[in-house]
PDB file of N, CA and C in Angstrom:
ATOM      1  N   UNK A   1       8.224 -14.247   5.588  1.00  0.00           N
ATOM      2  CA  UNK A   1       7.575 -12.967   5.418  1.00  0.00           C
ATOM      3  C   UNK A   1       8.305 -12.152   4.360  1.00  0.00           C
ATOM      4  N   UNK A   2       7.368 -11.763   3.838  1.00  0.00           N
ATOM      5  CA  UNK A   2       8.390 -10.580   2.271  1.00  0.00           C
ATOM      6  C   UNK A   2       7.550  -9.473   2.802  1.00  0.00           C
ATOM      7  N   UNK A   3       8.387  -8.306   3.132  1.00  0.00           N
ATOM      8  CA  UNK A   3       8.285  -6.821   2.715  1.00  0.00           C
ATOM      9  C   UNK A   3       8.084  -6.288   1.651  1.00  0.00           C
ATOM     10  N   UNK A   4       7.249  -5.226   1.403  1.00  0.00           N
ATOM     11  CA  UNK A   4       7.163  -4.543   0.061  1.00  0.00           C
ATOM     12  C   UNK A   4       7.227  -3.029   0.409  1.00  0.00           C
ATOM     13  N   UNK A   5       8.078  -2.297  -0.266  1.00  0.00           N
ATOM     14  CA  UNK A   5       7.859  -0.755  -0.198  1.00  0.00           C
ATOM     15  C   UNK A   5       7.545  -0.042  -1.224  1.00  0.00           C
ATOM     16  N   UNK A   6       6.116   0.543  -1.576  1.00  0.00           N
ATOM     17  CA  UNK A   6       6.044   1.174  -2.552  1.00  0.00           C
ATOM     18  C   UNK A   6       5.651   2.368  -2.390  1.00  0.00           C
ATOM     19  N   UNK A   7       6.422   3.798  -2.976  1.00  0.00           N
ATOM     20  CA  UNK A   7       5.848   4.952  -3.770  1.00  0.00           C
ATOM     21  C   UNK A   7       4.485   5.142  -3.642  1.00  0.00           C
ATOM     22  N   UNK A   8       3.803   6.308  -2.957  1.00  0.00           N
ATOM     23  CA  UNK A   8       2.620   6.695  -3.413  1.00  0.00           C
ATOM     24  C   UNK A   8       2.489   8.522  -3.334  1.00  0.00           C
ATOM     25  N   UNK A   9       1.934   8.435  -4.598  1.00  0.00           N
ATOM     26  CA  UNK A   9       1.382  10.100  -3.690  1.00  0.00           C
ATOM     27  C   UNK A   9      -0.021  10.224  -4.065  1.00  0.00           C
ATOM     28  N   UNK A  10      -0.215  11.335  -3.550  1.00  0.00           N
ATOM     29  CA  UNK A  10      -1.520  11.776  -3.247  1.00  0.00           C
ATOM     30  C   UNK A  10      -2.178  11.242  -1.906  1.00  0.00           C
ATOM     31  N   UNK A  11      -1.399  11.048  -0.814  1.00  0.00           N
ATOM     32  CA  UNK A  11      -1.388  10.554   0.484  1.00  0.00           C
ATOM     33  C   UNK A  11      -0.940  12.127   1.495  1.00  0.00           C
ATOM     34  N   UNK A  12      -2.110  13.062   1.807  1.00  0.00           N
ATOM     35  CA  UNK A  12      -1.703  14.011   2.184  1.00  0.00           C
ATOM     36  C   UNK A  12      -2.618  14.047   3.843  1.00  0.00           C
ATOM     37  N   UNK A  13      -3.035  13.041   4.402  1.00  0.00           N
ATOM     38  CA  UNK A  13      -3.026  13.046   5.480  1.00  0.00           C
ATOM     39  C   UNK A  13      -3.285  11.510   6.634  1.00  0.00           C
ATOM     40  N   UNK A  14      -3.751  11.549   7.625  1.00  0.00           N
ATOM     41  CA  UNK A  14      -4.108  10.088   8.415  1.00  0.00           C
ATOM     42  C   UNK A  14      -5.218   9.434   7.851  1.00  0.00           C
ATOM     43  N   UNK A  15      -6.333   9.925   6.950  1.00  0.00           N
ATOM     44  CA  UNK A  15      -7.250   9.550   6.833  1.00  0.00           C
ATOM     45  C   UNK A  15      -6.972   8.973   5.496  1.00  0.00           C
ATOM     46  N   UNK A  16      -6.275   9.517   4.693  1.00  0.00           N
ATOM     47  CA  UNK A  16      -5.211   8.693   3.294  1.00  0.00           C
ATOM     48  C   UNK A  16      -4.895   7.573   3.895  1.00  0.00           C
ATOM     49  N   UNK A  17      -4.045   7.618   5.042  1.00  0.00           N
ATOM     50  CA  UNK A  17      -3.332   6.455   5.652  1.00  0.00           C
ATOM     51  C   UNK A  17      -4.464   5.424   5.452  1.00  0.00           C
ATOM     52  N   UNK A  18      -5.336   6.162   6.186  1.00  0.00           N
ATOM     53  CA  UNK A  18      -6.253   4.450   7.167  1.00  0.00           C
ATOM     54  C   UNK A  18      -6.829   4.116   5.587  1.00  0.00           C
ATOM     55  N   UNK A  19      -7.312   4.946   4.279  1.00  0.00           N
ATOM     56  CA  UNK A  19      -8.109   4.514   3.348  1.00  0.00           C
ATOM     57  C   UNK A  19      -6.879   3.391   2.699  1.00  0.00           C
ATOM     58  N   UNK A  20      -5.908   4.167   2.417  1.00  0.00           N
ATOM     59  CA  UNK A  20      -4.819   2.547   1.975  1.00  0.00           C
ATOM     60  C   UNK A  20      -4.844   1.680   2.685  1.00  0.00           C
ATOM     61  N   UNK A  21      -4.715   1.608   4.243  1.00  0.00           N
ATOM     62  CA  UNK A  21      -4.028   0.299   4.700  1.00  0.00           C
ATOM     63  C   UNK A  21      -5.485  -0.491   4.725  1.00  0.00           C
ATOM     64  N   UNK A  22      -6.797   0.529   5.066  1.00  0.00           N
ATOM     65  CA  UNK A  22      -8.023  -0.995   4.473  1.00  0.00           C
ATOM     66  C   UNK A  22      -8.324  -1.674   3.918  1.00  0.00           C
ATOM     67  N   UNK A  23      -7.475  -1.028   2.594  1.00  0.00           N
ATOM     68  CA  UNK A  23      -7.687  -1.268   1.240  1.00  0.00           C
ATOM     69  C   UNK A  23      -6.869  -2.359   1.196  1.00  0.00           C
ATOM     70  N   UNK A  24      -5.877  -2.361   1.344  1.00  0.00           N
ATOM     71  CA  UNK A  24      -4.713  -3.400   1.448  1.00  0.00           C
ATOM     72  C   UNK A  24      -4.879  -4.535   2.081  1.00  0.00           C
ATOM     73  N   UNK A  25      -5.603  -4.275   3.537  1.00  0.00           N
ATOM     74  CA  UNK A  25      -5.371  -5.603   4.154  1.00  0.00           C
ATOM     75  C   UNK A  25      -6.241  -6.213   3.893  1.00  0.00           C
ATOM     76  N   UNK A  26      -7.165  -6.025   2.549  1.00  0.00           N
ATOM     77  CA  UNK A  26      -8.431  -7.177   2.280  1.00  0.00           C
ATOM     78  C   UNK A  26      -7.535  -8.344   1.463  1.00  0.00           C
ATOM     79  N   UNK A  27      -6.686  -7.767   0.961  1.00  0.00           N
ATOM     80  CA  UNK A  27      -5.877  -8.791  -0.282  1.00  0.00           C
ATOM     81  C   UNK A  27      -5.334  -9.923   0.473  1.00  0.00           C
ATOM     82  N   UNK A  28      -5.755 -11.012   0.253  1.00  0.00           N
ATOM     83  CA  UNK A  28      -5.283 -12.456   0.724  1.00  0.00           C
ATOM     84  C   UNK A  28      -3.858 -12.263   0.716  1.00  0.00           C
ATOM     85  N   UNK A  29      -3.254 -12.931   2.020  1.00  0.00           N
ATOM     86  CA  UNK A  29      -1.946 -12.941   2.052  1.00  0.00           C
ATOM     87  C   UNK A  29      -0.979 -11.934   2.514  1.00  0.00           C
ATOM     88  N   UNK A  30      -1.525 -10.562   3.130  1.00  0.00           N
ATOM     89  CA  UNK A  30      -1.283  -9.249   3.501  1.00  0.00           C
ATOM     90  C   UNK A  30      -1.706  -9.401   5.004  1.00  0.00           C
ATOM     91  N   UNK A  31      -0.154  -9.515   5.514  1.00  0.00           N
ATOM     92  CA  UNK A  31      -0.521  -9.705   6.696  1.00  0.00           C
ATOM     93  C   UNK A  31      -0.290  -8.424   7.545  1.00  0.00           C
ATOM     94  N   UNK A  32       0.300  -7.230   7.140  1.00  0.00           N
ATOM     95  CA  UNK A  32       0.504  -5.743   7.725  1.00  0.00           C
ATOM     96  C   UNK A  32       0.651  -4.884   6.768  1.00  0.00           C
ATOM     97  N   UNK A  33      -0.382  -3.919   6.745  1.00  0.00           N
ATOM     98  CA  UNK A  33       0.400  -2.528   5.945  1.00  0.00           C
ATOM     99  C   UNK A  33       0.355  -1.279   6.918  1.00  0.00           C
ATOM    100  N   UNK A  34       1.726  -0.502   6.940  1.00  0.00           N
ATOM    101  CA  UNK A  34       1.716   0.815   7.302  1.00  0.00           C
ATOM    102  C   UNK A  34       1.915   1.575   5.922  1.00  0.00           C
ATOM    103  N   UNK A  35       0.709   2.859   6.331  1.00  0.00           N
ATOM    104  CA  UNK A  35       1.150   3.929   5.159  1.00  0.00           C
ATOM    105  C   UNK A  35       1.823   5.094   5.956  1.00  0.00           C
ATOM    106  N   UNK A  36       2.483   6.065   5.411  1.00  0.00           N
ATOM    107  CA  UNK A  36       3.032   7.102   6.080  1.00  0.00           C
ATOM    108  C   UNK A  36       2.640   8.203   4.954  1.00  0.00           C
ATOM    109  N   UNK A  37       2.115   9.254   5.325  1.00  0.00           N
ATOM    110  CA  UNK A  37       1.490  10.206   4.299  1.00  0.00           C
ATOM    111  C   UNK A  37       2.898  11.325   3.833  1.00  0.00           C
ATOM    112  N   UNK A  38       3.576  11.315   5.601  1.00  0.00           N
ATOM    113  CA  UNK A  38       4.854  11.919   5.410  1.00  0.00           C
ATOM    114  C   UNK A  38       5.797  11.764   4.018  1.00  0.00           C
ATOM    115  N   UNK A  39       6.225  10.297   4.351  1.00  0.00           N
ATOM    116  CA  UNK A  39       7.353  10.185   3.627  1.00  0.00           C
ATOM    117  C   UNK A  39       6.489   9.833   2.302  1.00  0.00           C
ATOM    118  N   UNK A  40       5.342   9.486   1.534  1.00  0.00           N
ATOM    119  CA  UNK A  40       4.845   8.833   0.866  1.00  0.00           C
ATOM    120  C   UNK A  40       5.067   7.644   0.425  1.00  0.00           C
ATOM    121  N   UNK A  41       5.293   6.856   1.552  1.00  0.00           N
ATOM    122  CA  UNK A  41       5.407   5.084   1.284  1.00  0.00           C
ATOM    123  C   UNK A  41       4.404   4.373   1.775  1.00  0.00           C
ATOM    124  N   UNK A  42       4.121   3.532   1.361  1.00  0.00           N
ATOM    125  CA  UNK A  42       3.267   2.169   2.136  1.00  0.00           C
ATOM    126  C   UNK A  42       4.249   1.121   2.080  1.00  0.00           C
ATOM    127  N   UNK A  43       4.507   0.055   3.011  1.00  0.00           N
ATOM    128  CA  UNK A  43       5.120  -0.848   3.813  1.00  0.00           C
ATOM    129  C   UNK A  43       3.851  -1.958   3.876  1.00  0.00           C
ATOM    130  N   UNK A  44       4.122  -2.849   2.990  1.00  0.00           N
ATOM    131  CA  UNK A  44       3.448  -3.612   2.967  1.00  0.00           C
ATOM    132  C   UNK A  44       4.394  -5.286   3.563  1.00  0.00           C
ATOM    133  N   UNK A  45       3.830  -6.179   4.257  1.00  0.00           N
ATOM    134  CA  UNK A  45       4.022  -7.316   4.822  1.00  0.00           C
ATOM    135  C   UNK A  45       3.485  -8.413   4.625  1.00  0.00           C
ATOM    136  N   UNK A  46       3.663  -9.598   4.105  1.00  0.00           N
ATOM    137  CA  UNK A  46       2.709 -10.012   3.276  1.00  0.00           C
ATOM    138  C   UNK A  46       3.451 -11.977   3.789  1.00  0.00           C
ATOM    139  N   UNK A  47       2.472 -12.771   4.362  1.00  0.00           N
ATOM    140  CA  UNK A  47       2.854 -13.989   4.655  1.00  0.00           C
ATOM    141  C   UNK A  47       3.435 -15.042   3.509  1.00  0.00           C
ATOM    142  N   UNK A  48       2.674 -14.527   2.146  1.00  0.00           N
ATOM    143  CA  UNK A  48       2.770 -15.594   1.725  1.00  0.00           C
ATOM    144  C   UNK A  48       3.106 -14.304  -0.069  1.00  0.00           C
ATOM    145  N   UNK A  49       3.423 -15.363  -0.823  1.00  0.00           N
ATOM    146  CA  UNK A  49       4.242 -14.786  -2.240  1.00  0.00           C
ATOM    147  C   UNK A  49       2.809 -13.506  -2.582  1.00  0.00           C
ATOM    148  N   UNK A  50       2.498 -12.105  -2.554  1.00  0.00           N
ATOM    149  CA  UNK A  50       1.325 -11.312  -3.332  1.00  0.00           C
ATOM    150  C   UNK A  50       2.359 -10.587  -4.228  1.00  0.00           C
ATOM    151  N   UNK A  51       1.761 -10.514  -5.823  1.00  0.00           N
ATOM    152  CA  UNK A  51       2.263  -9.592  -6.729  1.00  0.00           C
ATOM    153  C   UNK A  51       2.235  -8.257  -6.242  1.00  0.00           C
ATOM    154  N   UNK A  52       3.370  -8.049  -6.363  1.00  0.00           N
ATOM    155  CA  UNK A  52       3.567  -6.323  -6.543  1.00  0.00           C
ATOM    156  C   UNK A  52       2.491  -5.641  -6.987  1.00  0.00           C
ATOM    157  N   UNK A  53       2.522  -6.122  -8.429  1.00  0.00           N
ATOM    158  CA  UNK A  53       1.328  -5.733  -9.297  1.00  0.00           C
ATOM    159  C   UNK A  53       0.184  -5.470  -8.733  1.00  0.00           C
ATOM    160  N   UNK A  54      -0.216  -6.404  -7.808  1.00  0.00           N
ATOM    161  CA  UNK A  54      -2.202  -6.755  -7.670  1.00  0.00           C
ATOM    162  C   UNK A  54      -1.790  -5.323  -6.265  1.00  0.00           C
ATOM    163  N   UNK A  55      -1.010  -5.237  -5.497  1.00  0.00           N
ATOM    164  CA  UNK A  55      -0.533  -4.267  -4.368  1.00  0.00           C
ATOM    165  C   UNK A  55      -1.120  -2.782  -5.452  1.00  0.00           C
ATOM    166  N   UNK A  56       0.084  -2.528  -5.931  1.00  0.00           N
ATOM    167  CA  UNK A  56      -0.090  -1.340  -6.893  1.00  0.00           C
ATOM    168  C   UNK A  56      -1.587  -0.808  -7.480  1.00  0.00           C
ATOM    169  N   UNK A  57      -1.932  -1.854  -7.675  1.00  0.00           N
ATOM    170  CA  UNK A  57      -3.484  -1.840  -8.672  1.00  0.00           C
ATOM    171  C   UNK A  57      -4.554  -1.443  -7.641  1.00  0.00           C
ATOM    172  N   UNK A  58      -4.225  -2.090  -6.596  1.00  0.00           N
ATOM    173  CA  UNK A  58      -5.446  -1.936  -5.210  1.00  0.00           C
ATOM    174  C   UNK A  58      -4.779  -0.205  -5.105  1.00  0.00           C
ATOM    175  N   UNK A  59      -4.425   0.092  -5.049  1.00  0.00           N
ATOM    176  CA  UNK A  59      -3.953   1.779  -4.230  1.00  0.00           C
ATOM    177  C   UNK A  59      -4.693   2.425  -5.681  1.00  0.00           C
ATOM    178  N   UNK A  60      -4.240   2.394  -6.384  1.00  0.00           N
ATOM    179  CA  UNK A  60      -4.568   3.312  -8.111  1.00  0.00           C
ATOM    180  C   UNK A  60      -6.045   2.973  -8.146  1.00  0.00           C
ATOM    181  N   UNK A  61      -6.863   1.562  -7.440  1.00  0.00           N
ATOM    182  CA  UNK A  61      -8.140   1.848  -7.585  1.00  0.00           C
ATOM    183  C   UNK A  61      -8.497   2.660  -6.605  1.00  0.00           C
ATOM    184  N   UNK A  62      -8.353   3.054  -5.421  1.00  0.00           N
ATOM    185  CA  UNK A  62      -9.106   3.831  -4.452  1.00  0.00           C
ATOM    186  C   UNK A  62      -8.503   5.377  -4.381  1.00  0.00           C
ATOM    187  N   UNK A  63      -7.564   5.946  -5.544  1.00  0.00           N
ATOM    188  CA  UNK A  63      -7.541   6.883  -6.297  1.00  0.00           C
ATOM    189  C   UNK A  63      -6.266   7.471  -5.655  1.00  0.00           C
ATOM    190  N   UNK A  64      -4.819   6.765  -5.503  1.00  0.00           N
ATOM    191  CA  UNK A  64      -4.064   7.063  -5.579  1.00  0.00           C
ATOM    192  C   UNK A  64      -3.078   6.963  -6.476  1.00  0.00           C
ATOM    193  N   UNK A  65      -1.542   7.763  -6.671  1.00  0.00           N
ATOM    194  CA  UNK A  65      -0.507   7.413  -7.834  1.00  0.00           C
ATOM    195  C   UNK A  65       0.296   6.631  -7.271  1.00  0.00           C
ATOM    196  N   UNK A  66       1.011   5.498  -7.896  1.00  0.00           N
ATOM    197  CA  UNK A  66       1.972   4.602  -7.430  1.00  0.00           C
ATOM    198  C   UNK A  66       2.944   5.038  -8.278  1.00  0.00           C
ATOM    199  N   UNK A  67       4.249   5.908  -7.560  1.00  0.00           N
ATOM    200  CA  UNK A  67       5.555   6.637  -8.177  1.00  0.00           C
ATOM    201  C   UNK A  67       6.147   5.315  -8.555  1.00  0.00           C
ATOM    202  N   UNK A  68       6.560   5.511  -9.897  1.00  0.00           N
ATOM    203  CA  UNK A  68       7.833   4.132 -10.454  1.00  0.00           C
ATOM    204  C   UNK A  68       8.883   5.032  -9.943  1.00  0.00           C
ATOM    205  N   UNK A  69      10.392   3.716  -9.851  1.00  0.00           N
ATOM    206  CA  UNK A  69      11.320   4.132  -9.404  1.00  0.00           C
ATOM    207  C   UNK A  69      12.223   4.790 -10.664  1.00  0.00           C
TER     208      UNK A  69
END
């Protein structure tokens, strides 16, 4: 299992939450995401090798920012 933690904002409540983590868990190979609107992270869990990249790209399409570090 690989963890991923990425940066987001524009995640300002539960209903942000649930629109990322749907979004997320369609991507083959994503086997858990928690978002937290609080801290602005998503926690992604993923069975098998998913690009960062294709992660990032799914959030920025359903109209959020992915903070670089």
């Amino acid at each position: 299992m690989k963890e991923t933690i990425i940066k987001v904002e524009g995640m300002v409540c539960n209903g942000c939450e649930n629109r990322v983590q749907n979004a997320l868990k369609n991507i083959d190979g994503v086997e858990n995401v928690v978002a937290d609107h609080t801290t602005g992270t998503v926690t992604v869990t993923s069975k098998n090798e998913v690009a960062e990249s294709v992660i990032k790209e799914k959030i920025e399409d359903i109209g959020f920012e992915v903070k670089e570090d």
